[in-house]
Protein backbone atom coordinates (compact mmCIF):
# COMPACT_ATOMS: atom_id res chain seq x y z
CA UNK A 1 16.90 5.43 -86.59
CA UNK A 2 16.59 1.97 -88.24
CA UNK A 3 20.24 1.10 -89.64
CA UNK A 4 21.36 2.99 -86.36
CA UNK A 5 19.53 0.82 -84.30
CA UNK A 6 20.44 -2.14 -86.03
CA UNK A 7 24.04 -1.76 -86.00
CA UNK A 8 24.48 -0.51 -82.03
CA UNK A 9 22.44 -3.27 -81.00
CA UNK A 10 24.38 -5.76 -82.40
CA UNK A 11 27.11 -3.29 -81.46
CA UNK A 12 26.22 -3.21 -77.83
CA UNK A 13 25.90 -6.74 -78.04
CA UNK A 14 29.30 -7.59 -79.32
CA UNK A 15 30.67 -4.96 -76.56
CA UNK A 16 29.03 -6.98 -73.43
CA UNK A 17 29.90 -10.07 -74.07
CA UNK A 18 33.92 -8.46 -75.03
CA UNK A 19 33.40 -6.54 -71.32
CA UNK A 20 32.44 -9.59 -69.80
CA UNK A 21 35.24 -11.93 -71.05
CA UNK A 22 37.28 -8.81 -70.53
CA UNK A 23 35.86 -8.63 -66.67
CA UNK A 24 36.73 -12.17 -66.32
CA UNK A 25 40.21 -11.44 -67.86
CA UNK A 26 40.63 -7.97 -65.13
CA UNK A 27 38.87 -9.45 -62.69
CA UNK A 28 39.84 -12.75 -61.88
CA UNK A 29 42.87 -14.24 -64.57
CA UNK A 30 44.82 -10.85 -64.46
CA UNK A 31 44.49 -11.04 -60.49
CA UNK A 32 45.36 -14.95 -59.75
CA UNK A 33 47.41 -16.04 -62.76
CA UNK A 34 50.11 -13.11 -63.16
CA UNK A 35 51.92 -11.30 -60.41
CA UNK A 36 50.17 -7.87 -59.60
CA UNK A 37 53.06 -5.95 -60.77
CA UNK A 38 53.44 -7.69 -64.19
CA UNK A 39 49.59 -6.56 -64.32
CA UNK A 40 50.74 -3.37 -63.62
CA UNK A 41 53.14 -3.25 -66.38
CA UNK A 42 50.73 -4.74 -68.92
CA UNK A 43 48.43 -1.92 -67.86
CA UNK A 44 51.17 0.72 -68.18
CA UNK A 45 52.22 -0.79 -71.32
CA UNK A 46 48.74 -0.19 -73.24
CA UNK A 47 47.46 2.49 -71.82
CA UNK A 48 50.76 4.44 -72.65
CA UNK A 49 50.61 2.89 -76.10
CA UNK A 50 46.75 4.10 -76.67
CA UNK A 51 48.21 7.68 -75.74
CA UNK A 52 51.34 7.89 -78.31
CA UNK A 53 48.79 6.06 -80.79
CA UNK A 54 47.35 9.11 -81.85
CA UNK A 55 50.39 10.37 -82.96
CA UNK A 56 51.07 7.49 -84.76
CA UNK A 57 47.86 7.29 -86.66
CA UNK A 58 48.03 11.04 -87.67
CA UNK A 59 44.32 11.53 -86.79
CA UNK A 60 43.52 9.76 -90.06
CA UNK A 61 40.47 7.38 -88.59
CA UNK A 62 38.48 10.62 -88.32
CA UNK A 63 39.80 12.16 -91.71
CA UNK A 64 38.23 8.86 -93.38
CA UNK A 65 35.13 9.41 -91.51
CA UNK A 66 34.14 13.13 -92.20
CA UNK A 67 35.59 13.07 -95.80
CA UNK A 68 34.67 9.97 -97.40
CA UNK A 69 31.15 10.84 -97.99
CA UNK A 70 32.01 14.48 -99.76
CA UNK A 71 33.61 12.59 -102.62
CA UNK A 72 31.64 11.29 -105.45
CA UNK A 73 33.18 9.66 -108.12
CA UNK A 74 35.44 6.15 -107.30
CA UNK A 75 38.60 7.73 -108.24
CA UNK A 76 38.17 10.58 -105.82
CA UNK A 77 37.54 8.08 -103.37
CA UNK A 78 40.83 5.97 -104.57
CA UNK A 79 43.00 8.99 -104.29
CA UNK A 80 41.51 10.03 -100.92
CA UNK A 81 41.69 6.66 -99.29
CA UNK A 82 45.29 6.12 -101.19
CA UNK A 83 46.56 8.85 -99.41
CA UNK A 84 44.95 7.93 -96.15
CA UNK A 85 47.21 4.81 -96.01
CA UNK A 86 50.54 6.75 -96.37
CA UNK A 87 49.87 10.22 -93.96
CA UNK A 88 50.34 7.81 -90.45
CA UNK A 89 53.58 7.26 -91.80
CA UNK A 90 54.64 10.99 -91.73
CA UNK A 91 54.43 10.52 -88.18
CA UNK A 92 55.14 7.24 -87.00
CA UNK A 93 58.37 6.76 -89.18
CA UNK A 94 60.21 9.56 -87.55
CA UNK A 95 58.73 8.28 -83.95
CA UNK A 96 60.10 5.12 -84.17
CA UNK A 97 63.53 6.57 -85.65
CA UNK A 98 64.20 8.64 -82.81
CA UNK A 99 62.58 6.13 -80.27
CA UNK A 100 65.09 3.55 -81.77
CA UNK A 101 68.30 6.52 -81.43
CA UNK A 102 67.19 7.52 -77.81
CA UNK A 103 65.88 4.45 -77.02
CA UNK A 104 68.06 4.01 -73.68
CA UNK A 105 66.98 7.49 -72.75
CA UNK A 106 63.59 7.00 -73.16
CA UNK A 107 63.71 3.67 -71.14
CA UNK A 108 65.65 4.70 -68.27
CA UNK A 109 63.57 7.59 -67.61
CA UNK A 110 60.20 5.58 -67.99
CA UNK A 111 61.70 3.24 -65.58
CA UNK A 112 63.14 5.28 -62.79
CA UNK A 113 60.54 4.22 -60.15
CA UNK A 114 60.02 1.08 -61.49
CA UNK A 115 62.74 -0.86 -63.20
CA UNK A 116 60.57 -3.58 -64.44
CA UNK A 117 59.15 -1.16 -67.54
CA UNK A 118 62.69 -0.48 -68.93
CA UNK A 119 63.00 -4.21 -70.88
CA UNK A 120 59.32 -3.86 -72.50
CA UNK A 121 59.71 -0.15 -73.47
CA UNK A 122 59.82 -1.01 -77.35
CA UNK A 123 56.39 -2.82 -76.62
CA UNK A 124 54.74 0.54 -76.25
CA UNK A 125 55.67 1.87 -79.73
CA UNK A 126 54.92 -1.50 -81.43
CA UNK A 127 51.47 -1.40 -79.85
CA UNK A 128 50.76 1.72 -80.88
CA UNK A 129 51.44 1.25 -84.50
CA UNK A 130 49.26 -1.76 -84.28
CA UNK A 131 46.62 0.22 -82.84
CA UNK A 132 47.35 3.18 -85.10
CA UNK A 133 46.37 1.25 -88.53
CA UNK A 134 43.81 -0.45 -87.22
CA UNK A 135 41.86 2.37 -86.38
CA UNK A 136 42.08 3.29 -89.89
CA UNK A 137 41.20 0.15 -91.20
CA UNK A 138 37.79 0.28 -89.30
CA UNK A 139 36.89 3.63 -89.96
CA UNK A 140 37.41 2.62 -93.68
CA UNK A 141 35.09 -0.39 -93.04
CA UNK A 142 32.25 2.43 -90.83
CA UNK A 143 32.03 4.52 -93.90
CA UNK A 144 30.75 1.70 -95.87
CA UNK A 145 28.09 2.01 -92.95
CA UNK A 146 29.75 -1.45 -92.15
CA UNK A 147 30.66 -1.33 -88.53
CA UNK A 148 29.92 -4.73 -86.51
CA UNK A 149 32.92 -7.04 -87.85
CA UNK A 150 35.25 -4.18 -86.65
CA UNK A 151 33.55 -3.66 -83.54
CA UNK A 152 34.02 -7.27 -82.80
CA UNK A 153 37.90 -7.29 -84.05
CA UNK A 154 38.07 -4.11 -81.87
CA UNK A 155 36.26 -5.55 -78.63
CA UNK A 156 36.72 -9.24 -78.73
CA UNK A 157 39.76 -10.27 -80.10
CA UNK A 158 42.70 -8.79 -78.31
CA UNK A 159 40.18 -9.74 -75.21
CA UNK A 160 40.24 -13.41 -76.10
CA UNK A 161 43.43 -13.11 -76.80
CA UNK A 162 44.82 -12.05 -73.29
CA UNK A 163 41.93 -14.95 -72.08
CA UNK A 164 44.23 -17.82 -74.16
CA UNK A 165 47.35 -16.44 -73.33
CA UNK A 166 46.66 -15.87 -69.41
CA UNK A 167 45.24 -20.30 -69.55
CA UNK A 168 48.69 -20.83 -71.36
CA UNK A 169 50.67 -19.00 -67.90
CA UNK A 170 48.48 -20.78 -65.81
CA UNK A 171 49.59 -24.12 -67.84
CA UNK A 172 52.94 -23.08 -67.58
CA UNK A 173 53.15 -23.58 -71.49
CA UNK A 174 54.73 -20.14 -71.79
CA UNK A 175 56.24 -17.50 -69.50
CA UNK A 176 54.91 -14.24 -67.73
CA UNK A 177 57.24 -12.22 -70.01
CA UNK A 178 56.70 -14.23 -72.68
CA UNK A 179 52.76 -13.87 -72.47
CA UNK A 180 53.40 -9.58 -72.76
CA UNK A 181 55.09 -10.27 -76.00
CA UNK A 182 52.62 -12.62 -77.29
CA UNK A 183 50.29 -10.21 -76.35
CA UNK A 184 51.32 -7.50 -78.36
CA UNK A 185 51.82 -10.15 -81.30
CA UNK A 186 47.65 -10.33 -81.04
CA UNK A 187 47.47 -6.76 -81.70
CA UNK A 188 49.40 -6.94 -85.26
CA UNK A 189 47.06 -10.13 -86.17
CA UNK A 190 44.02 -8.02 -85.27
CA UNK A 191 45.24 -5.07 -88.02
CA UNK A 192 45.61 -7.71 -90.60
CA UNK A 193 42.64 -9.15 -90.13
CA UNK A 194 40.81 -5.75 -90.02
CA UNK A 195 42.69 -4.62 -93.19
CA UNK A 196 41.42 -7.74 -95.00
CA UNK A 197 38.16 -7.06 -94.33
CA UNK A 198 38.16 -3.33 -95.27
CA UNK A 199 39.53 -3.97 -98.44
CA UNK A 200 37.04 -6.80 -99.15
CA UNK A 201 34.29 -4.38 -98.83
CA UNK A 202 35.66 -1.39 -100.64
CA UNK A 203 39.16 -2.30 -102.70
CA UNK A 204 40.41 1.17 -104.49
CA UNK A 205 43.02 1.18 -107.06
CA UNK A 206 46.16 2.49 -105.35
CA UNK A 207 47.28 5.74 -107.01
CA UNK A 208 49.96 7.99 -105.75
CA UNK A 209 47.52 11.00 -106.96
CA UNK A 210 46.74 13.42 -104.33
CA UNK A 211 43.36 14.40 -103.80
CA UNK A 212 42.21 17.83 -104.83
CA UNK A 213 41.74 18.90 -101.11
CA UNK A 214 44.51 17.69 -99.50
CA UNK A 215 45.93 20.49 -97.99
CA UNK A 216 42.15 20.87 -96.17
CA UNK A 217 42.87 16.85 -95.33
CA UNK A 218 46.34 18.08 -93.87
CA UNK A 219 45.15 20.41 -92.14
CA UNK A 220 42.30 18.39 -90.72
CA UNK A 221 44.03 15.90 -89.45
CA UNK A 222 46.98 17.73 -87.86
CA UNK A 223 43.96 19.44 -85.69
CA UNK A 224 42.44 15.99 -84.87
CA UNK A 225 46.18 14.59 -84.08
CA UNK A 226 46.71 16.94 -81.38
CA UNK A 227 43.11 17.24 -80.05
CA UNK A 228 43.16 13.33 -80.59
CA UNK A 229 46.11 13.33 -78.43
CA UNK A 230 44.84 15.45 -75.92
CA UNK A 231 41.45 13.57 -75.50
CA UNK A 232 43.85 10.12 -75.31
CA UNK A 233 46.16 11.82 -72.54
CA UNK A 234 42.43 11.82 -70.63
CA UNK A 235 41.77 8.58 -71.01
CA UNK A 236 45.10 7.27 -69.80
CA UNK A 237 47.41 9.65 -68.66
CA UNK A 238 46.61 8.68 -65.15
CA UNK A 239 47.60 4.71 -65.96
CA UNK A 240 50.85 6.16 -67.17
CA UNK A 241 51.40 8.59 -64.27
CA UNK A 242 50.68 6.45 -61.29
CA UNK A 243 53.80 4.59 -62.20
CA UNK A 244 56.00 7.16 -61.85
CA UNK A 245 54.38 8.35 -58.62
CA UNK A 246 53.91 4.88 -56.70
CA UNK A 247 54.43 1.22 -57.14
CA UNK A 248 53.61 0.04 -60.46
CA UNK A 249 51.04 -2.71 -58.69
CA UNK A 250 49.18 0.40 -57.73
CA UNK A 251 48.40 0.47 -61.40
CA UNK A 252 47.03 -2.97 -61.13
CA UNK A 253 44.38 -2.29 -58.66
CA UNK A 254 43.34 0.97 -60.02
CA UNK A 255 42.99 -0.96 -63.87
CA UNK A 256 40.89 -2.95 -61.91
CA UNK A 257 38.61 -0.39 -60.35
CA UNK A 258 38.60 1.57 -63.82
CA UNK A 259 37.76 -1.44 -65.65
CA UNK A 260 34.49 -1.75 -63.68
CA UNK A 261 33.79 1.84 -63.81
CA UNK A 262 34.07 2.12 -67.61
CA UNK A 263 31.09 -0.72 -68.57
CA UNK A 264 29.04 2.15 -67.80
CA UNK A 265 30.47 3.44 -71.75
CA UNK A 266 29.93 0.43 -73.36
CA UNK A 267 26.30 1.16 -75.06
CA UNK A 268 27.91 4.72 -76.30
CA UNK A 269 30.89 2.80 -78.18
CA UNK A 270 28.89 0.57 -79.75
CA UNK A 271 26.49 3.35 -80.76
CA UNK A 272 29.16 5.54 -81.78
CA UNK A 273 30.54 2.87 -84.35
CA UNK A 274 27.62 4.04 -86.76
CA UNK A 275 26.11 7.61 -85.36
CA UNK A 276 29.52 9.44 -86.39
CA UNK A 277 29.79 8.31 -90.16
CA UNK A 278 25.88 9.82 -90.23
CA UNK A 279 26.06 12.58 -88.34
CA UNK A 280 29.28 13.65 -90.63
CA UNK A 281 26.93 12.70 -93.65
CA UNK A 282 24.18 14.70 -92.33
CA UNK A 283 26.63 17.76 -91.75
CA UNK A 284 28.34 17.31 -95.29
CA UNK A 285 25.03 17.46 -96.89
CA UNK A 286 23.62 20.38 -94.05
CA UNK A 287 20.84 18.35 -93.07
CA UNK A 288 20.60 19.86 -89.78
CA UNK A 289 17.42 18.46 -88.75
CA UNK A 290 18.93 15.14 -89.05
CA UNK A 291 21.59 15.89 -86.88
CA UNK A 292 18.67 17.46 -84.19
CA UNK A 293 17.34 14.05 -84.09
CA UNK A 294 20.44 11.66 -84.03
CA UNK A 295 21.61 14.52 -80.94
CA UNK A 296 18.47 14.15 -78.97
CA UNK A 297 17.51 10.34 -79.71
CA UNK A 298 21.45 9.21 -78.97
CA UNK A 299 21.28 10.99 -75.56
CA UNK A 300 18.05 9.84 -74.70
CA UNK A 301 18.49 6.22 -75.46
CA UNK A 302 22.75 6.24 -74.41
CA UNK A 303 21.66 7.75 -70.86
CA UNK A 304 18.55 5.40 -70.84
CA UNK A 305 20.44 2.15 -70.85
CA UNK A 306 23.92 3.21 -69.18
CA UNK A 307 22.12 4.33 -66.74
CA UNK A 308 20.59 1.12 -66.08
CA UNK A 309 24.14 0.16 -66.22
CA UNK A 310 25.71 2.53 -63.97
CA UNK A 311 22.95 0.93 -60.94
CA UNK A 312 23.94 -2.60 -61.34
CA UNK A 313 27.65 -1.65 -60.74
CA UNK A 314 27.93 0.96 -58.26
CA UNK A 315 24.86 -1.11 -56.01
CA UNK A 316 26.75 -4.20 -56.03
CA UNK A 317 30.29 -2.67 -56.13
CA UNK A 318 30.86 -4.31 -52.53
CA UNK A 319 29.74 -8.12 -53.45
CA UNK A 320 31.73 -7.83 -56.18
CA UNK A 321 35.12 -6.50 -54.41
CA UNK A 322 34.37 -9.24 -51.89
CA UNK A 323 34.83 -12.14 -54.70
CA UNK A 324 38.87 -10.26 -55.48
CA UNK A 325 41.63 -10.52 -53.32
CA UNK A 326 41.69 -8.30 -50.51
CA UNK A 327 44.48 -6.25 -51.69
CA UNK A 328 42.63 -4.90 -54.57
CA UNK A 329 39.64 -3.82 -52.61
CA UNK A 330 40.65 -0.11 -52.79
CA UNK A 331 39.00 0.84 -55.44
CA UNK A 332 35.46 1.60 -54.46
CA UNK A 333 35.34 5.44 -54.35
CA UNK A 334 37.54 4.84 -58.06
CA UNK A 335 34.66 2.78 -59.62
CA UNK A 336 32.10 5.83 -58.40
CA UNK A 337 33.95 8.92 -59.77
CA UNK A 338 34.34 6.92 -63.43
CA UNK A 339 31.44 5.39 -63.54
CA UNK A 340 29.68 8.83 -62.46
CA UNK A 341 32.06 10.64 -65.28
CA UNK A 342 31.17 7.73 -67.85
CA UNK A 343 27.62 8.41 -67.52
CA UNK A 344 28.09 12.08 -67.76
CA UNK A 345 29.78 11.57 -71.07
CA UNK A 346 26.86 9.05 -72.16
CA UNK A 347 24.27 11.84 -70.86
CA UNK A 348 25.27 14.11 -73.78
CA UNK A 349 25.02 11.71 -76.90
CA UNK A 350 26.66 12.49 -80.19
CA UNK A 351 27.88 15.77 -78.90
CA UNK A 352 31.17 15.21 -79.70
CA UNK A 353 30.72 13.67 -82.86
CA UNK A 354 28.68 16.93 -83.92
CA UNK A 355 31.69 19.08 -83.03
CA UNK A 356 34.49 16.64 -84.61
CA UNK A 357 33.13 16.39 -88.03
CA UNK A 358 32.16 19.56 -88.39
CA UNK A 359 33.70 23.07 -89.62
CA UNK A 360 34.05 24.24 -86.08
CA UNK A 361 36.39 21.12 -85.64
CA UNK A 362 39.78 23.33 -85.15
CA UNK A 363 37.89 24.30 -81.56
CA UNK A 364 38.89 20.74 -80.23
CA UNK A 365 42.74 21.71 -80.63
CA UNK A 366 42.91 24.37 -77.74
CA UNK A 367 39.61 22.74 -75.87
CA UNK A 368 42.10 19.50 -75.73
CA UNK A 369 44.87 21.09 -75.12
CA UNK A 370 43.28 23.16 -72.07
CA UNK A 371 41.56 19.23 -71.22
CA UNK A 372 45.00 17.33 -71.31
CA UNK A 373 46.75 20.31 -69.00
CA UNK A 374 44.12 20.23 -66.49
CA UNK A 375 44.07 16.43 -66.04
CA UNK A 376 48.12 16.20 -66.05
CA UNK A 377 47.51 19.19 -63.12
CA UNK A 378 45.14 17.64 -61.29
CA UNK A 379 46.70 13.76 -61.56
CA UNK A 380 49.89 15.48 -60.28
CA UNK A 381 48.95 17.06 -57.01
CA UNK A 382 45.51 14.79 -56.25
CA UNK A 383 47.68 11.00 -57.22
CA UNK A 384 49.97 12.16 -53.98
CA UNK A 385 47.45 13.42 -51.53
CA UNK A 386 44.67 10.89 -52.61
CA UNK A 387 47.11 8.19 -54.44
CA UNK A 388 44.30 6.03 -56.67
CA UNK A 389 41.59 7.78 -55.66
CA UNK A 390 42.98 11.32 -56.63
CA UNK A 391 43.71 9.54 -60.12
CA UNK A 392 39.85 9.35 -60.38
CA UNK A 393 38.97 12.77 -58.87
CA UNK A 394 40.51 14.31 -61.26
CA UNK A 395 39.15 12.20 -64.43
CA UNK A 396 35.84 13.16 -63.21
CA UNK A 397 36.15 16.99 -62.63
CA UNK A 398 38.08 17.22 -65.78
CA UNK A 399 35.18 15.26 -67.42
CA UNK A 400 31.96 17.34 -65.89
CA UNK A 401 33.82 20.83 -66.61
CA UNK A 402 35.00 20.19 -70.19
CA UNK A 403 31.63 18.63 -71.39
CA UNK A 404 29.91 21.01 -70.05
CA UNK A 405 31.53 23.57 -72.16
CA UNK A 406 31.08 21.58 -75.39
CA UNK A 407 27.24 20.92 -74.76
CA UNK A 408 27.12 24.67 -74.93
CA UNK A 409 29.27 25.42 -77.70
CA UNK A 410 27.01 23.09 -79.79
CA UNK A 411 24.13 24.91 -78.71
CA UNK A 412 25.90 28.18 -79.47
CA UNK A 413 26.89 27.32 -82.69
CA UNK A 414 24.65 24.97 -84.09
CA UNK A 415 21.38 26.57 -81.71
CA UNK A 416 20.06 22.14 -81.03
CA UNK A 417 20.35 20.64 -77.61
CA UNK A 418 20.43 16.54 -76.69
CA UNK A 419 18.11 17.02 -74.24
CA UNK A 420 14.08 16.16 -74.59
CA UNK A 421 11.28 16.39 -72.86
CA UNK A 422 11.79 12.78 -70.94
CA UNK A 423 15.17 13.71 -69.91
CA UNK A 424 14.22 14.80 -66.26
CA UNK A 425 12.18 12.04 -66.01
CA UNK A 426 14.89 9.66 -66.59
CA UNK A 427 17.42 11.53 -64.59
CA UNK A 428 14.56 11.16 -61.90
CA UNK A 429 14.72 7.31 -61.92
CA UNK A 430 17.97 6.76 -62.36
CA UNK A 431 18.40 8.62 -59.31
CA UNK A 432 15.32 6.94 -57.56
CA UNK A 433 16.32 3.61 -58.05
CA UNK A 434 19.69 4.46 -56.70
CA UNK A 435 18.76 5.89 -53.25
CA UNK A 436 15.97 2.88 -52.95
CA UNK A 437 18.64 0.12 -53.54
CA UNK A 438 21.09 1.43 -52.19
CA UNK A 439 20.35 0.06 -48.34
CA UNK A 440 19.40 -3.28 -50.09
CA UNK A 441 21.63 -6.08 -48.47
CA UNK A 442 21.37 -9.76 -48.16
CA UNK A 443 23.43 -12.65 -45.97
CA UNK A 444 23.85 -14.69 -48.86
CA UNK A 445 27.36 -15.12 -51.28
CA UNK A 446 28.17 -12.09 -52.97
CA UNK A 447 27.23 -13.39 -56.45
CA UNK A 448 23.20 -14.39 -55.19
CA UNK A 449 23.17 -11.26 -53.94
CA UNK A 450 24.64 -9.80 -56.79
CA UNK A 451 21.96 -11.47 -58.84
CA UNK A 452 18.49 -10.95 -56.62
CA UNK A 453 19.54 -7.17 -56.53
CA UNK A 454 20.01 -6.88 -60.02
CA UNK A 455 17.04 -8.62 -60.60
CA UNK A 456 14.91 -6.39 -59.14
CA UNK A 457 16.54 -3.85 -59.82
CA UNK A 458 16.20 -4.28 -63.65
CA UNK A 459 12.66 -5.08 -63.51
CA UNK A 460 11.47 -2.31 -61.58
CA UNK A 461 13.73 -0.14 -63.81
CA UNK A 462 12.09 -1.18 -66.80
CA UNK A 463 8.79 -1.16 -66.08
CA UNK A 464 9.27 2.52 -64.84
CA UNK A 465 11.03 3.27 -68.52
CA UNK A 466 8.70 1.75 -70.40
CA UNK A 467 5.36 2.65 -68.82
CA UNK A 468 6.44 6.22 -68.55
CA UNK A 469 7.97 6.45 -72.21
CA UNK A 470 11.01 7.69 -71.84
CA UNK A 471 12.44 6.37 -75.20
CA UNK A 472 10.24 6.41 -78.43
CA UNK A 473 12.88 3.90 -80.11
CA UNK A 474 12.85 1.38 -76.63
CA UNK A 475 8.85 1.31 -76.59
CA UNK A 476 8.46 0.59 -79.91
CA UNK A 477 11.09 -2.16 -79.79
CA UNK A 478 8.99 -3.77 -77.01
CA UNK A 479 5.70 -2.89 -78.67
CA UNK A 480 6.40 -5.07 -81.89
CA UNK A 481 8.27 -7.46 -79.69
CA UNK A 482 4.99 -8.44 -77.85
CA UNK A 483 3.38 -7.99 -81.02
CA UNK A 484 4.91 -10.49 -82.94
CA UNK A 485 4.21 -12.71 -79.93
């Protein structure tokens, strides 16, 4: 798994250190620089943005991805990638006409409960263009097997970013309102700079010629669009429904608990960056034992360190609600159900990127579909019996259910499974460690708590990992390491 390795370390690297300037960002700037209600809106504003930019990017990033490799010649590939550029446009020209026409509509009924979101309504749409191409842009730069510069554009910079312009509110050099605007301004830079770089590594010569398969491409990625859409609506319909059910600071405190919840996925989206262009290679080319081994060795190693992950947060979740403010310290039993549906995800490795860029691919349509309806269901009656906390609830179900049913329909169709024979043995530790520190308590500040916890906690986890062998790749890393000692 050498270039796989490689790349997601360097990956998972990049994503830490953009999830800890990020955590500094949700955590503390968000909280004491900006009002919690213009964190709200900021929160409402992008997550609503990351569900309409599906649409907008006509499920293109994954066209690039599983059809790249099947061409051979360069001016296949120019055609292909030529085309690629134009198809968001299909879509998000008509979006933003008829956003622009109904555009007082549109804002007065986003802002019903909350007035505040009717000025910044356009921001949504802008964002999601941004968004839109820059997805494609990286999954250019990932079939050139090419994936850390985008990662870091993807994780870092629009992280920074929010890091510069939160220091210049604090400064009072610009405005609260001003700083959303400025914000979304970052997001256009970060496409530019991504396109540059994608056409630095592979530049085709623009042709208006179609490629021979385009109405397979079409076809493609109107199934990804919608089942892209649907997976989005999972990710953040509850950010955009809380709004409309409660107070938009509501939204603030639940980003928060979210936030914390989702570091658990940070070691699958880096690893993700370079598994899916080679497990679409190794389907293209029907090398199924390949895609046996990137299934069972991405499970294995995803669950292996997020669930390392998924310890330090959810047994130290109270020291580190005790270093917010106290009105955001609601969010406990949030950060458990996502951080618990995170994991899940993690658990089952490329499993998704098996189904996506493969010929059973038009299964994701209905499966999202049936995925997006049960979360909108479940947000809707759980948000007003549970408020935050039923946001989560339902994430989570919606999560365990509909995995479940795609591990199975890869083993149905494609008779491999992620699991090996170390996979108890991890889920064993994982849930060791968790009932042995979980009583652990000191009456010291949260953060040297925080830090002899971990501390243990990370040793004895390792040792128990390594001397047990749960991961081939992780004991030979540590083998050479001491070796080259």
């Amino acid at each position: 798994m050498g270039i796989v390795f490689k790349q997601s370390l360097k990956n998972t690297i990049t994503i830490y250190i953009a999830f800890a300037i990020g955590g500094v960002n949700a955590l503390f700037l968000y909280t004491a620089f900006i009002e919690d209600t213009y964190y709200g809106l900021v929160t409402y504003l992008l997550s609503t943005a990351n569900i309409l930019m599906p649409l907008t990017a006509f499920g293109v990033q994954y066209t690039i991805l599983k059809f790249f490799s099947s061409y051979e010649t360069k001016k296949e590939k120019d055609a292909f990638l030529s085309t690629a550029i134009l198809l968001p446009l299909l879509v998000a020209v008509p979006i933003g006409f008829l956003g622009n026409m109904f555009y007082e509509q549109i804002s007065n009924y986003l802002s019903l409960k909350n007035p505040i979101i009717k000025e910044y309504t356009f921001v949504i749409y802008l964002v999601a263009i941004a968004t839109a191409y820059f997805e494609i842009f990286y999954a250019w730069a990932k079939v050139q097997m090419q994936s850390v510069f985008g990662n870091m554009l993807k994780e870092l910079f629009s992280r920074v970013a929010a890091t510069c312009l939160l220091l210049a509110v604090y400064f009072k050099w610009i405005s609260i309102p001003e700083f959303v605007y400025y914000l979304t301004g970052a997001y256009f830079v970060r496409t530019a700079v991504m396109c540059l770089y994608a056409l630095a590594l592979y530049r085709p010569a623009f042709t208006w010629e179609l490629p021979k398969n385009i109405g397979e491409i079409l076809k493609y990625s109107l199934y990804i669009l919608l089942a892209g859409a649907a997976g989005t609506i999972l990710i953040d319909i509850d950010k955009f429904m809380i709004p409309q059910k409660e107070a938009i600071a509501n939204t603030a405190y639940y980003a928060v608990a979210v936030y914390i919840g989702s570091v658990v996925e940070t070691p699958g989206r880096a690893m993700a960056q370079i598994v899916q262009p080679l497990v679409a290679k190794a389907l293209n080319t029907n090398q199924m034992e390949e895609v046996q081994k990137l299934y069972k060795q991405s499970s294995i190693n995803l669950f292996l360190v997020s669930g390392l992950v998924f310890l330090l947060i959810n047994l130290n979740i109270e020291q580190i609600y005790e270093l917010l403010p106290e009105k955001y310290s609601g969010g406990i039993w949030v950060v458990l159900a996502i951080s618990s549906a995170k994991l899940y995800h993690m658990f089952l490795g490329a499993n998704g990127a098996i189904i996506s860029n493969s010929k059973h691919y038009k299964v994701l349509l209905p499966y999202g579909i049936a995925m997006a309806v049960s979360v909108y269901v479940l947000n809707d009656y759980l948000i007003d019996v549970m408020s935050i906390n039923g946001a989560a609830l339902s994430t989570l179900i919606v999560v365990f259910v509909f995995n479940t049913l795609k591990l199975f329909y890869v083993k149905l169709r494609f008779h491999i499974f992620p699991f090996t024979k170390t996979t108890k043995t991890l889920c064993l530790i994982i849930l060791g460690c968790y009932l042995l520190f979980m009583a652990w308590s000191f009456p010291f500040h949260p953060l040297l708590t925080m830090l002899i916890k971990s501390a243990f906690l990370v040793i004895f986890y390792g040792v128990l990992v390594w001397k047990l062998k749960v991961s081939t790749e992780l004991n030979t890393l540590i083998d050479n390491f001491f070796q080259a000692k």
